[in-house]
PDB file of N, CA and C in Angstrom:
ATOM      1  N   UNK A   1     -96.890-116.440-116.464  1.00  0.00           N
ATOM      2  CA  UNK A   1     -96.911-116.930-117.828  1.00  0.00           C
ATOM      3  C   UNK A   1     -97.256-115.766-118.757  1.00  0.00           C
ATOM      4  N   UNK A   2     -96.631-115.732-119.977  1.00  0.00           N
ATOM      5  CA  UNK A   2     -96.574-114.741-120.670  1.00  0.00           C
ATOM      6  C   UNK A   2     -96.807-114.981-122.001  1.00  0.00           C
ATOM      7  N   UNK A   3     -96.897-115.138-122.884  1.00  0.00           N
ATOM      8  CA  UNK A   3     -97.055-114.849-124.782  1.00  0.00           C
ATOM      9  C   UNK A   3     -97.308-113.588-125.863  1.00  0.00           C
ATOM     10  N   UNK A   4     -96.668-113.716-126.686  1.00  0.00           N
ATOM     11  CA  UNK A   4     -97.186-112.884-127.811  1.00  0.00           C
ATOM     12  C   UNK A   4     -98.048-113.455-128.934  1.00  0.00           C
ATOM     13  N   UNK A   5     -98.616-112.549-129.217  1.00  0.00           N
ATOM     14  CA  UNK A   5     -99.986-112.958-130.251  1.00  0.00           C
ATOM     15  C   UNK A   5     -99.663-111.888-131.015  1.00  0.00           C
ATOM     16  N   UNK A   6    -100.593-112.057-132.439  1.00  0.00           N
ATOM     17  CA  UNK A   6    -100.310-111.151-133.802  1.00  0.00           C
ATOM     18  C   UNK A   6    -102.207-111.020-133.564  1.00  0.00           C
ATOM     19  N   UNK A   7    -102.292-109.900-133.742  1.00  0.00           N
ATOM     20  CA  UNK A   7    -103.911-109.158-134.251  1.00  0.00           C
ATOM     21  C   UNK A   7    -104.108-107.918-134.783  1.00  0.00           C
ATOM     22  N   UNK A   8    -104.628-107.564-135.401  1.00  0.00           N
ATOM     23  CA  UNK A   8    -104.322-106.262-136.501  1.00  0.00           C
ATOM     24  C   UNK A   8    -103.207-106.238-136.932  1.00  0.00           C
ATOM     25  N   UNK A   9    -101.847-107.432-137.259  1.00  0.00           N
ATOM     26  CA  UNK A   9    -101.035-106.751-138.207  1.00  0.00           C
ATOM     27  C   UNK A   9    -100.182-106.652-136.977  1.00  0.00           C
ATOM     28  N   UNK A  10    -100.352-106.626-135.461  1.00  0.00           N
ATOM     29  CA  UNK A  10     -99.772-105.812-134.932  1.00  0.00           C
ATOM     30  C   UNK A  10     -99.196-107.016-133.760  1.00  0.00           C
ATOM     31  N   UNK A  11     -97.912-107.662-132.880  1.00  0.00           N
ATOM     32  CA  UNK A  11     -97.725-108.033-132.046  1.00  0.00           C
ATOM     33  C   UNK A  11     -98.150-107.323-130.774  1.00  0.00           C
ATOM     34  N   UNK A  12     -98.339-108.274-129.927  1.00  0.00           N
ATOM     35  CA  UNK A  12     -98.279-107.751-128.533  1.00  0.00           C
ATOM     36  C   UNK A  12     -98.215-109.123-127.484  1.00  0.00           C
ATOM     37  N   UNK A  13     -96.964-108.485-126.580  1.00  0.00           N
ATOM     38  CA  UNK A  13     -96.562-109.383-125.802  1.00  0.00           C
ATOM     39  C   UNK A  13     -97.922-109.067-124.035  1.00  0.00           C
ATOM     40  N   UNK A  14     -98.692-110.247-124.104  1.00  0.00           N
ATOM     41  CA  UNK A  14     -99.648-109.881-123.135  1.00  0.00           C
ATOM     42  C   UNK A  14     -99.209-111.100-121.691  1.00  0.00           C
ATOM     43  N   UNK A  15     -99.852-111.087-120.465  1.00  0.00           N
ATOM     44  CA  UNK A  15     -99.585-111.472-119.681  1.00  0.00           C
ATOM     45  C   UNK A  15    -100.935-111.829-118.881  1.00  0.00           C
ATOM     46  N   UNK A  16    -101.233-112.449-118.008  1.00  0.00           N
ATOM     47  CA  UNK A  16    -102.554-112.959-117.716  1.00  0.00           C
ATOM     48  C   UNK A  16    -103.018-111.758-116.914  1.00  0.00           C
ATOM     49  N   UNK A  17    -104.372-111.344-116.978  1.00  0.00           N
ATOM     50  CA  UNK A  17    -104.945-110.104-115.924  1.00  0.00           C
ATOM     51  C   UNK A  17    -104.637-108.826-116.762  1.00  0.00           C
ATOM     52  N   UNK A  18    -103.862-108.664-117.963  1.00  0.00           N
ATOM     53  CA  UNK A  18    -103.486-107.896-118.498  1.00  0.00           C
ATOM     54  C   UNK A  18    -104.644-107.312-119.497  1.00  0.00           C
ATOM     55  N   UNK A  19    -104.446-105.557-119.614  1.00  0.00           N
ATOM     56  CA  UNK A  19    -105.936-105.002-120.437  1.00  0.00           C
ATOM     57  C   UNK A  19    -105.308-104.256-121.541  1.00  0.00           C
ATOM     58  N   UNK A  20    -105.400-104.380-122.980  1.00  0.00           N
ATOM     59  CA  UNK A  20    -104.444-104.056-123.964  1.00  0.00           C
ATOM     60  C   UNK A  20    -105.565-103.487-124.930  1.00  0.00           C
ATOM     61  N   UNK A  21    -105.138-102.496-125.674  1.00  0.00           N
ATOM     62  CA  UNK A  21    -105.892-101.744-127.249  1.00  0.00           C
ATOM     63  C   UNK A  21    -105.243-102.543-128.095  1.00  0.00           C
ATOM     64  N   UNK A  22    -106.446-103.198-129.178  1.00  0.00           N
ATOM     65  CA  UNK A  22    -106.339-103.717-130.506  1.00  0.00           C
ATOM     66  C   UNK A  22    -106.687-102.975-131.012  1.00  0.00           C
ATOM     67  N   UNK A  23    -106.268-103.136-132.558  1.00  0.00           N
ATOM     68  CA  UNK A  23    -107.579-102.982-133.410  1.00  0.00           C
ATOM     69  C   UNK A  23    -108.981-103.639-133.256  1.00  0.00           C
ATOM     70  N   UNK A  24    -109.603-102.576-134.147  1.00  0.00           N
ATOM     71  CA  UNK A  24    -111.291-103.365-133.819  1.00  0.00           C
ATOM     72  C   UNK A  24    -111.192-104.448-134.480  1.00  0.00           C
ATOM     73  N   UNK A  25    -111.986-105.248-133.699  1.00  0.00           N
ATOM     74  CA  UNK A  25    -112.636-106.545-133.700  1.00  0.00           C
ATOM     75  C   UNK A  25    -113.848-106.385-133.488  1.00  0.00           C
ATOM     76  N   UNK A  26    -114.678-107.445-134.628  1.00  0.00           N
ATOM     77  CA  UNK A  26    -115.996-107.512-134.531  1.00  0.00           C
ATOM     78  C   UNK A  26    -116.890-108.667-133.472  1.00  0.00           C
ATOM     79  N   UNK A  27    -116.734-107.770-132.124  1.00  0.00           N
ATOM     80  CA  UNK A  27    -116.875-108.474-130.996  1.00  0.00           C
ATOM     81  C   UNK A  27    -117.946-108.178-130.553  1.00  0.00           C
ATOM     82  N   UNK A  28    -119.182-108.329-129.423  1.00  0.00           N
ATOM     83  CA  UNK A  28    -119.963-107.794-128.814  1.00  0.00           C
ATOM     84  C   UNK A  28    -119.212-107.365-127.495  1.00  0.00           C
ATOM     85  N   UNK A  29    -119.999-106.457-127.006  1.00  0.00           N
ATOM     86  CA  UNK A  29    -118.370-106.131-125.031  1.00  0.00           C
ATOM     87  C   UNK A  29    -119.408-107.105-124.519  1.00  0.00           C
ATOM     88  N   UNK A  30    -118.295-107.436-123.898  1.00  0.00           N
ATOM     89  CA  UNK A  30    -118.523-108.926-122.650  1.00  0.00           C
ATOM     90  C   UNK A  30    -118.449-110.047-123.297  1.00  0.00           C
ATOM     91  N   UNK A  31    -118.139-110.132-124.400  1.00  0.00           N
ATOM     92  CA  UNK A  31    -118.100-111.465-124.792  1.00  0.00           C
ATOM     93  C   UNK A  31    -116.368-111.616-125.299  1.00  0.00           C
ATOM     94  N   UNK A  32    -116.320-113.107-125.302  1.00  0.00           N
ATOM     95  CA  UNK A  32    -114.804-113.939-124.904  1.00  0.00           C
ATOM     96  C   UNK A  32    -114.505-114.229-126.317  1.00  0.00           C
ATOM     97  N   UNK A  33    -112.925-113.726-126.832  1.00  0.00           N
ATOM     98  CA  UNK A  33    -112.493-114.306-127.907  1.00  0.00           C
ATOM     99  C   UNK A  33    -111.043-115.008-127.483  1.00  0.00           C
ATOM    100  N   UNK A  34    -110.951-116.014-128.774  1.00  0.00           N
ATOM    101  CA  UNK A  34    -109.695-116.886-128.720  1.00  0.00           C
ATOM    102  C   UNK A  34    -108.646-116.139-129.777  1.00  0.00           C
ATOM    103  N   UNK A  35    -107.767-115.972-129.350  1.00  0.00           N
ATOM    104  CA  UNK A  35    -106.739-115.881-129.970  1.00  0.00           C
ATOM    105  C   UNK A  35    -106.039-116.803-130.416  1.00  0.00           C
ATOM    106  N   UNK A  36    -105.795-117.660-131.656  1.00  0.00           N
ATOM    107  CA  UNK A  36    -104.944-119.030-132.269  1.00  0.00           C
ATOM    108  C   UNK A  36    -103.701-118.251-132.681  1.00  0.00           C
ATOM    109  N   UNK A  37    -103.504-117.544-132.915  1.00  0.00           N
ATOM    110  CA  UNK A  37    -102.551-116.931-133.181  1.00  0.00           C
ATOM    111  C   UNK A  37    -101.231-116.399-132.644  1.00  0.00           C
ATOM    112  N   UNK A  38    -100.621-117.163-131.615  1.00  0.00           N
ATOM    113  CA  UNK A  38     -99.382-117.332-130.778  1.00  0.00           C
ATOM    114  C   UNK A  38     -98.020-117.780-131.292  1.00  0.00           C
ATOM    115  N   UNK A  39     -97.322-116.540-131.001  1.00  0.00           N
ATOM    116  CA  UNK A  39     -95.599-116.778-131.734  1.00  0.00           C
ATOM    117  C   UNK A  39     -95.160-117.176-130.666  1.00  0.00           C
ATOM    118  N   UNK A  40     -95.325-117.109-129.081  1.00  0.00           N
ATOM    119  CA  UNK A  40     -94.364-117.502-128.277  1.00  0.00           C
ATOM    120  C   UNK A  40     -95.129-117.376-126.993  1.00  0.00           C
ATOM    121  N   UNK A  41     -94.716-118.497-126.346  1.00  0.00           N
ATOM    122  CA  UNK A  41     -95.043-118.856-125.093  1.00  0.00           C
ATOM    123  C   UNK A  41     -93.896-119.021-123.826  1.00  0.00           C
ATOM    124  N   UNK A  42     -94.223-118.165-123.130  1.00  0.00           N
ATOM    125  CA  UNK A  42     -93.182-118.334-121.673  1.00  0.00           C
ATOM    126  C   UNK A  42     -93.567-118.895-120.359  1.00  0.00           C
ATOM    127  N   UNK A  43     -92.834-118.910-119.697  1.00  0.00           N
ATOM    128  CA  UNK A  43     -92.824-119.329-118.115  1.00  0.00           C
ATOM    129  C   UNK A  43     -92.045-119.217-117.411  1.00  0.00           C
ATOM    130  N   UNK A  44     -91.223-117.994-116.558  1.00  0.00           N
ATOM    131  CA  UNK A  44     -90.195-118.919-115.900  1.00  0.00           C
ATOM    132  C   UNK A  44     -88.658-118.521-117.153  1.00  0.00           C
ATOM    133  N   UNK A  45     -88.268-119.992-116.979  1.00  0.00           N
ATOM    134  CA  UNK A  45     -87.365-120.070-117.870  1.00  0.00           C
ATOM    135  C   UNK A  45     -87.158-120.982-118.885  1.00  0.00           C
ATOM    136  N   UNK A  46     -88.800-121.295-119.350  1.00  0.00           N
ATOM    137  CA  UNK A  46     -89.076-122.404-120.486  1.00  0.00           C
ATOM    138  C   UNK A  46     -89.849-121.675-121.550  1.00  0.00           C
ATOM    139  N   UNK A  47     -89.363-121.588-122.862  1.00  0.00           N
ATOM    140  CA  UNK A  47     -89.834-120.447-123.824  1.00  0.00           C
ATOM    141  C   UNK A  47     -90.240-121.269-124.966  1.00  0.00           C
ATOM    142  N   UNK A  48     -91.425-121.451-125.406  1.00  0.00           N
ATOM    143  CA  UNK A  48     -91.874-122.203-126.463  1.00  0.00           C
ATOM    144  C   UNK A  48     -91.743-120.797-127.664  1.00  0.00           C
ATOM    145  N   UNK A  49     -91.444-121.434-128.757  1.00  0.00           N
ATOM    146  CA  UNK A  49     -91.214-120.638-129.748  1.00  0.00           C
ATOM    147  C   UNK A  49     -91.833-121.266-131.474  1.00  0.00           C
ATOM    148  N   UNK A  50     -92.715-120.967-131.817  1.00  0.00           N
ATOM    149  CA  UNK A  50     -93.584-121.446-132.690  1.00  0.00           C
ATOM    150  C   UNK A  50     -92.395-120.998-134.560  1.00  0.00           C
ATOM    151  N   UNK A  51     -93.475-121.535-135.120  1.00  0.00           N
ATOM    152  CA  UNK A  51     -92.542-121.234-136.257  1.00  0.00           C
ATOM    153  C   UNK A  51     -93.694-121.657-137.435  1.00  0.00           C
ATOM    154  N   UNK A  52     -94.817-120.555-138.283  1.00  0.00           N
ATOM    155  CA  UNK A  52     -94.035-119.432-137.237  1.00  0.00           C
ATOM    156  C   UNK A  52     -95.401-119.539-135.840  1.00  0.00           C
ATOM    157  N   UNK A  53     -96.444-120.355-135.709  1.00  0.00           N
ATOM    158  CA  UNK A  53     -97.154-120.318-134.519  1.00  0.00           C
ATOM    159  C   UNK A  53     -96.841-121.278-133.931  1.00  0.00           C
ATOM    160  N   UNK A  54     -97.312-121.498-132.219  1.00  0.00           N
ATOM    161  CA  UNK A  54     -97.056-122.565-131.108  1.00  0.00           C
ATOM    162  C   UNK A  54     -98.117-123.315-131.270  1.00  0.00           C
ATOM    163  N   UNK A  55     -98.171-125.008-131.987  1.00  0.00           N
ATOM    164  CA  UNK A  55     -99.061-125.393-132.042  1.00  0.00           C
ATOM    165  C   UNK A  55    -100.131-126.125-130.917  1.00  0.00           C
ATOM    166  N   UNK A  56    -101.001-125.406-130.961  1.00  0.00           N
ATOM    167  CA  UNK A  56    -102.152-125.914-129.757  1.00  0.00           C
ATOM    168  C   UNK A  56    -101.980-125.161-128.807  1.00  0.00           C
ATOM    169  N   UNK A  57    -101.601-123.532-128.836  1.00  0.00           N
ATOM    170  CA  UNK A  57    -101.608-122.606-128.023  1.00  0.00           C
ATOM    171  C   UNK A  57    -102.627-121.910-128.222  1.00  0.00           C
ATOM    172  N   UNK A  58    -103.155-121.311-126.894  1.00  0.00           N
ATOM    173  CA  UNK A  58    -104.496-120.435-127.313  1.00  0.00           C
ATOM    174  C   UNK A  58    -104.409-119.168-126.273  1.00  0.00           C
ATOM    175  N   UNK A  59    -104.407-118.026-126.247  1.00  0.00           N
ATOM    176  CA  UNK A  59    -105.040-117.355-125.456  1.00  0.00           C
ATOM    177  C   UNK A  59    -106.589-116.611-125.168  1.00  0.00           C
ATOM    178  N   UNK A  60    -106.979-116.328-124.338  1.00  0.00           N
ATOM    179  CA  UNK A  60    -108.352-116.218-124.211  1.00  0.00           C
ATOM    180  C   UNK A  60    -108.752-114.881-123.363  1.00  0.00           C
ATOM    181  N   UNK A  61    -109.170-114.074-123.942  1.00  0.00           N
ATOM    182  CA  UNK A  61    -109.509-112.586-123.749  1.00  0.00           C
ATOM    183  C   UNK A  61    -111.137-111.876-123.520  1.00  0.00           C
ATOM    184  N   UNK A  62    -111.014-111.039-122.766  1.00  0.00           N
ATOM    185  CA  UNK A  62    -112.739-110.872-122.640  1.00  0.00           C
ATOM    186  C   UNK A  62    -112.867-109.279-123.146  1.00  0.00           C
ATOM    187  N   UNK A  63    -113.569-108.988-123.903  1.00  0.00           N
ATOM    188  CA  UNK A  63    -114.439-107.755-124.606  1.00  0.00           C
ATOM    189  C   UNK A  63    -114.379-106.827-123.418  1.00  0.00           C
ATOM    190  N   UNK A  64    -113.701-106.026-123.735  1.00  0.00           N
ATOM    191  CA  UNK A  64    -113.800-104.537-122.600  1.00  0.00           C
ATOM    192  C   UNK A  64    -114.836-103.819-122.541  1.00  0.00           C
ATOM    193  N   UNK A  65    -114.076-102.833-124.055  1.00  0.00           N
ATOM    194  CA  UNK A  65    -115.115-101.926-124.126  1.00  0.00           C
ATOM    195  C   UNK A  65    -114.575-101.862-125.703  1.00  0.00           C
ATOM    196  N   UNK A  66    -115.674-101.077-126.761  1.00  0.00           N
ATOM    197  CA  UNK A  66    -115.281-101.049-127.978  1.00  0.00           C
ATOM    198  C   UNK A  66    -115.165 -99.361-128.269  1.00  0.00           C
ATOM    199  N   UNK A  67    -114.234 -98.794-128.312  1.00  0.00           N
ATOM    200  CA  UNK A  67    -113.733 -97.652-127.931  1.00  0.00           C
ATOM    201  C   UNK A  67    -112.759 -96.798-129.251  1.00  0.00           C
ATOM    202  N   UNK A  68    -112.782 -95.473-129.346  1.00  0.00           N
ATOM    203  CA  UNK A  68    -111.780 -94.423-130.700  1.00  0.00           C
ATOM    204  C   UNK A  68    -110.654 -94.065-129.365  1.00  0.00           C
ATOM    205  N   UNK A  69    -109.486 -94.034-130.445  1.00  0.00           N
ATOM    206  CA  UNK A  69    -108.426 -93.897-129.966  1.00  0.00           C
ATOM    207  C   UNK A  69    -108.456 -92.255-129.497  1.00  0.00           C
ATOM    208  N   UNK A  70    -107.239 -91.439-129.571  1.00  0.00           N
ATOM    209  CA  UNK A  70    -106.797 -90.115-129.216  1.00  0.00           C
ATOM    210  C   UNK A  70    -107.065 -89.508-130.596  1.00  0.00           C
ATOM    211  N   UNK A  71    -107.229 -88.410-130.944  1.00  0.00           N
ATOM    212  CA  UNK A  71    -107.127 -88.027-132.062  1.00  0.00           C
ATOM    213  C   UNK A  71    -105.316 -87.441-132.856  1.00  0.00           C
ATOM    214  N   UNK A  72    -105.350 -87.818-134.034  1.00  0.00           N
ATOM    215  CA  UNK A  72    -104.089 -87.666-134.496  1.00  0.00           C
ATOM    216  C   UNK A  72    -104.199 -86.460-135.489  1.00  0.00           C
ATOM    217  N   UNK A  73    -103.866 -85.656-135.504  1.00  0.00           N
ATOM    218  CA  UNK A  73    -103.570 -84.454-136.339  1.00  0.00           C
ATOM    219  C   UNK A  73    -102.511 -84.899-137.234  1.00  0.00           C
ATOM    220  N   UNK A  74    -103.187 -84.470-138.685  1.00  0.00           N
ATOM    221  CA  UNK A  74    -102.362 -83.963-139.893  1.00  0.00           C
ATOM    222  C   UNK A  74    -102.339 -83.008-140.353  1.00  0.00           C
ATOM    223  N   UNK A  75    -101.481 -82.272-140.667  1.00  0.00           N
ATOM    224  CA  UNK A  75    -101.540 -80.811-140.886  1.00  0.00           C
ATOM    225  C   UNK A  75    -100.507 -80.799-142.305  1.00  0.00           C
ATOM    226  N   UNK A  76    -100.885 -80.107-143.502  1.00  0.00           N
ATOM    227  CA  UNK A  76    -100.243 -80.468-144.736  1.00  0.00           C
ATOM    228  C   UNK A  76     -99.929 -78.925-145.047  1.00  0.00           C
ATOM    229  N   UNK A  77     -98.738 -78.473-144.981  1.00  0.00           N
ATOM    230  CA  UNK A  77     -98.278 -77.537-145.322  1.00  0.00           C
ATOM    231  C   UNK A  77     -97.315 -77.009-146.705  1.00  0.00           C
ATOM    232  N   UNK A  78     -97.530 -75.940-147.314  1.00  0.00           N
ATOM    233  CA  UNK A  78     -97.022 -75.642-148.570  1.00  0.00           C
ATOM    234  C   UNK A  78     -96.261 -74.203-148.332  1.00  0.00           C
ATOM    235  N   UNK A  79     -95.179 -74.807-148.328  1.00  0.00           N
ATOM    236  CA  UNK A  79     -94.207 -73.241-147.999  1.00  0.00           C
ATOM    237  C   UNK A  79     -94.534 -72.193-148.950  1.00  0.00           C
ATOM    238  N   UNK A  80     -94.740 -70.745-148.847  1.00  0.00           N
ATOM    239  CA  UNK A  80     -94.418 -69.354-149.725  1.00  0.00           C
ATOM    240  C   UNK A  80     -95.501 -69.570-150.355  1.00  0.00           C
ATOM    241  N   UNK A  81     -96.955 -70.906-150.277  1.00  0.00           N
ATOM    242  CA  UNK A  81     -97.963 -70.722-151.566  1.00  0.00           C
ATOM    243  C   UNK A  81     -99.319 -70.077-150.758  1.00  0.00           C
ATOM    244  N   UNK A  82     -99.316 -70.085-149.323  1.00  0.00           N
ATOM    245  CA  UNK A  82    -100.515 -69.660-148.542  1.00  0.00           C
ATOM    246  C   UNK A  82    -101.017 -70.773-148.619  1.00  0.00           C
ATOM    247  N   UNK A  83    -100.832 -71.660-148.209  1.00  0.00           N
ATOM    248  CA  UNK A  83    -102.168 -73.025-148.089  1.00  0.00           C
ATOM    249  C   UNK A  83    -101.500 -74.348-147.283  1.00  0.00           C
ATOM    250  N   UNK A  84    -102.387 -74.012-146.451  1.00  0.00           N
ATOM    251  CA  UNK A  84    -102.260 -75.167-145.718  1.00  0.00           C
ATOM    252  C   UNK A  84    -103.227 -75.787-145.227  1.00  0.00           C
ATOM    253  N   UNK A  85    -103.558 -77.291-144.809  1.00  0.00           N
ATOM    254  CA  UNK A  85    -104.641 -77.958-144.011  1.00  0.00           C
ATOM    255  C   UNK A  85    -104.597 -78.910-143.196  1.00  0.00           C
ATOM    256  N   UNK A  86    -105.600 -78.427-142.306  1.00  0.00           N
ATOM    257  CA  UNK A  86    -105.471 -79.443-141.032  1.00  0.00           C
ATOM    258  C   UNK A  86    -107.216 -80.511-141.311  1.00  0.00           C
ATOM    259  N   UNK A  87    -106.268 -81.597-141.005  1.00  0.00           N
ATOM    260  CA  UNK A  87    -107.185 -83.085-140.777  1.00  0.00           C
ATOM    261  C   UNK A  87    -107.185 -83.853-139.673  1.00  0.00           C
ATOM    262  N   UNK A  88    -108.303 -84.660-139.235  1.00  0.00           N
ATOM    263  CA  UNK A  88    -107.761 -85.719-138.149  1.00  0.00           C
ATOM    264  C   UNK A  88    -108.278 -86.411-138.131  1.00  0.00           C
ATOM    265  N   UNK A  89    -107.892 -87.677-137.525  1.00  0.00           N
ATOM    266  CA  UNK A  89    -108.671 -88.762-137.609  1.00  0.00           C
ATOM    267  C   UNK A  89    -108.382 -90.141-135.885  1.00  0.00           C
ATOM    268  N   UNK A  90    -109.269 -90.460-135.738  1.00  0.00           N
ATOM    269  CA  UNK A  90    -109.698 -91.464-134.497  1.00  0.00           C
ATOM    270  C   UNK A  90    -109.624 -92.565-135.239  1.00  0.00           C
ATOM    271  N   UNK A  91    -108.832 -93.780-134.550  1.00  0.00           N
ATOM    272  CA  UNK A  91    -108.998 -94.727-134.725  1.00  0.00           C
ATOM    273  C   UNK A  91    -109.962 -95.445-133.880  1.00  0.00           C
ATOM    274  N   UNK A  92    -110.580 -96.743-134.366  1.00  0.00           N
ATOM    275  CA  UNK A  92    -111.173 -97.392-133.677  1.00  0.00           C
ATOM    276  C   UNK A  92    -110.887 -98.520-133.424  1.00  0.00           C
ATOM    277  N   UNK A  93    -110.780 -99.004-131.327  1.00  0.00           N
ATOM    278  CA  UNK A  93    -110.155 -99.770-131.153  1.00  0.00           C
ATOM    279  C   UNK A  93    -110.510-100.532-129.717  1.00  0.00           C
ATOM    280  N   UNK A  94    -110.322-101.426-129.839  1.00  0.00           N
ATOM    281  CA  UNK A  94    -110.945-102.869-129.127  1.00  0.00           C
ATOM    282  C   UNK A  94    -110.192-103.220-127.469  1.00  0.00           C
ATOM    283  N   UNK A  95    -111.194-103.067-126.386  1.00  0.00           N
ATOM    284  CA  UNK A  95    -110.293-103.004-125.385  1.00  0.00           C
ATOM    285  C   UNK A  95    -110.768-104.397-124.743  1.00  0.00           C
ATOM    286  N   UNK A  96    -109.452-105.288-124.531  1.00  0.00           N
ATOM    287  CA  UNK A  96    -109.351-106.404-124.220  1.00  0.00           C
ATOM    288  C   UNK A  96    -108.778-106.794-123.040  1.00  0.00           C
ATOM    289  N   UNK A  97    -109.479-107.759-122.177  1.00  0.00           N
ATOM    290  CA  UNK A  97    -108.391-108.438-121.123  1.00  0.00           C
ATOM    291  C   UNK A  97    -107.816-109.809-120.834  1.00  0.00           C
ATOM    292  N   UNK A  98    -106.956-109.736-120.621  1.00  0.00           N
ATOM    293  CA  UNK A  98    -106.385-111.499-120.776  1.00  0.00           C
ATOM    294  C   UNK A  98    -107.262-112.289-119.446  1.00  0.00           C
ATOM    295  N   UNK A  99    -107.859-113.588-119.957  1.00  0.00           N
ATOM    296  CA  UNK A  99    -108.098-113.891-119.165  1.00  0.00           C
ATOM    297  C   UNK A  99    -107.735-115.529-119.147  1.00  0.00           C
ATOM    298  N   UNK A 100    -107.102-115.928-119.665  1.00  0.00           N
ATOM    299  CA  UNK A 100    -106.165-117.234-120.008  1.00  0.00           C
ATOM    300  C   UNK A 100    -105.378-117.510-120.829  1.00  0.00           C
ATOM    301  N   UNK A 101    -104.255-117.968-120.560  1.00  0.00           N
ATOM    302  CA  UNK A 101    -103.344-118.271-121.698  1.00  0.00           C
ATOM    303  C   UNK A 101    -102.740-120.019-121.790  1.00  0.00           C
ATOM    304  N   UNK A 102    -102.660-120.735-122.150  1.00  0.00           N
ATOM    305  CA  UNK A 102    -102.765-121.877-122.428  1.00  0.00           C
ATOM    306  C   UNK A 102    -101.832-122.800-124.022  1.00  0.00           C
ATOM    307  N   UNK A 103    -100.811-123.373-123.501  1.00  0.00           N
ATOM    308  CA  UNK A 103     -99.978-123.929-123.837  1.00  0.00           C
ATOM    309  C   UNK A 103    -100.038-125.505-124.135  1.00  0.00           C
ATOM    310  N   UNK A 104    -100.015-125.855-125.390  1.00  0.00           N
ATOM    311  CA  UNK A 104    -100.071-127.915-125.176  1.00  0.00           C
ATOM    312  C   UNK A 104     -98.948-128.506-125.109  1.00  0.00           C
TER     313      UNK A 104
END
């Protein structure tokens, strides 16, 4: 069984046992959040499809670890003027595992 959920803005198609990066969420680690937020539910070859959510779908996820991403370099360059600069920045981001997904 399979679904996608929307969190940060962002889809992700997750699967049960499955360990995925969000955005942060204001979670404690080890503790269990619900996701209400389901565009689509699978199985097999029976595909619930919400519109735009599956009503009375839930998935259910457990607090990993609360964790900064890789660092991303920006580097802003100005041809022939001598100046250039480098920046970077870490995101911060929420490591989750599926631990039920659930369909009505």
């Amino acid at each position: 069984m399979y679904a996608v959920i929307v969190t940060g803005g962002k889809q992700y198609r997750v699967a049960l046992g499955d360990s995925i990066f969000v955005e942060k969420l204001d979670v404690a680690e080890g503790a269990d959040i619900d996701f209400d937020n389901v565009l689509m539910v699978g199985e097999g070859d029976t595909v619930q499809i919400g519109a735009p959510y599956v009503a009375g779908a839930k998935v259910t996820a457990n607090v990993v670890a609360q964790t900064r991403g890789v660092k991303v370099r920006i580097m802003k360059f100005r041809r022939r003027k001598h100046h250039q600069k480098c920046t970077g920045h870490r995101q911060y981001l929420t490591q989750i595992e599926i631990t039920g997904i659930s369909a009505a």
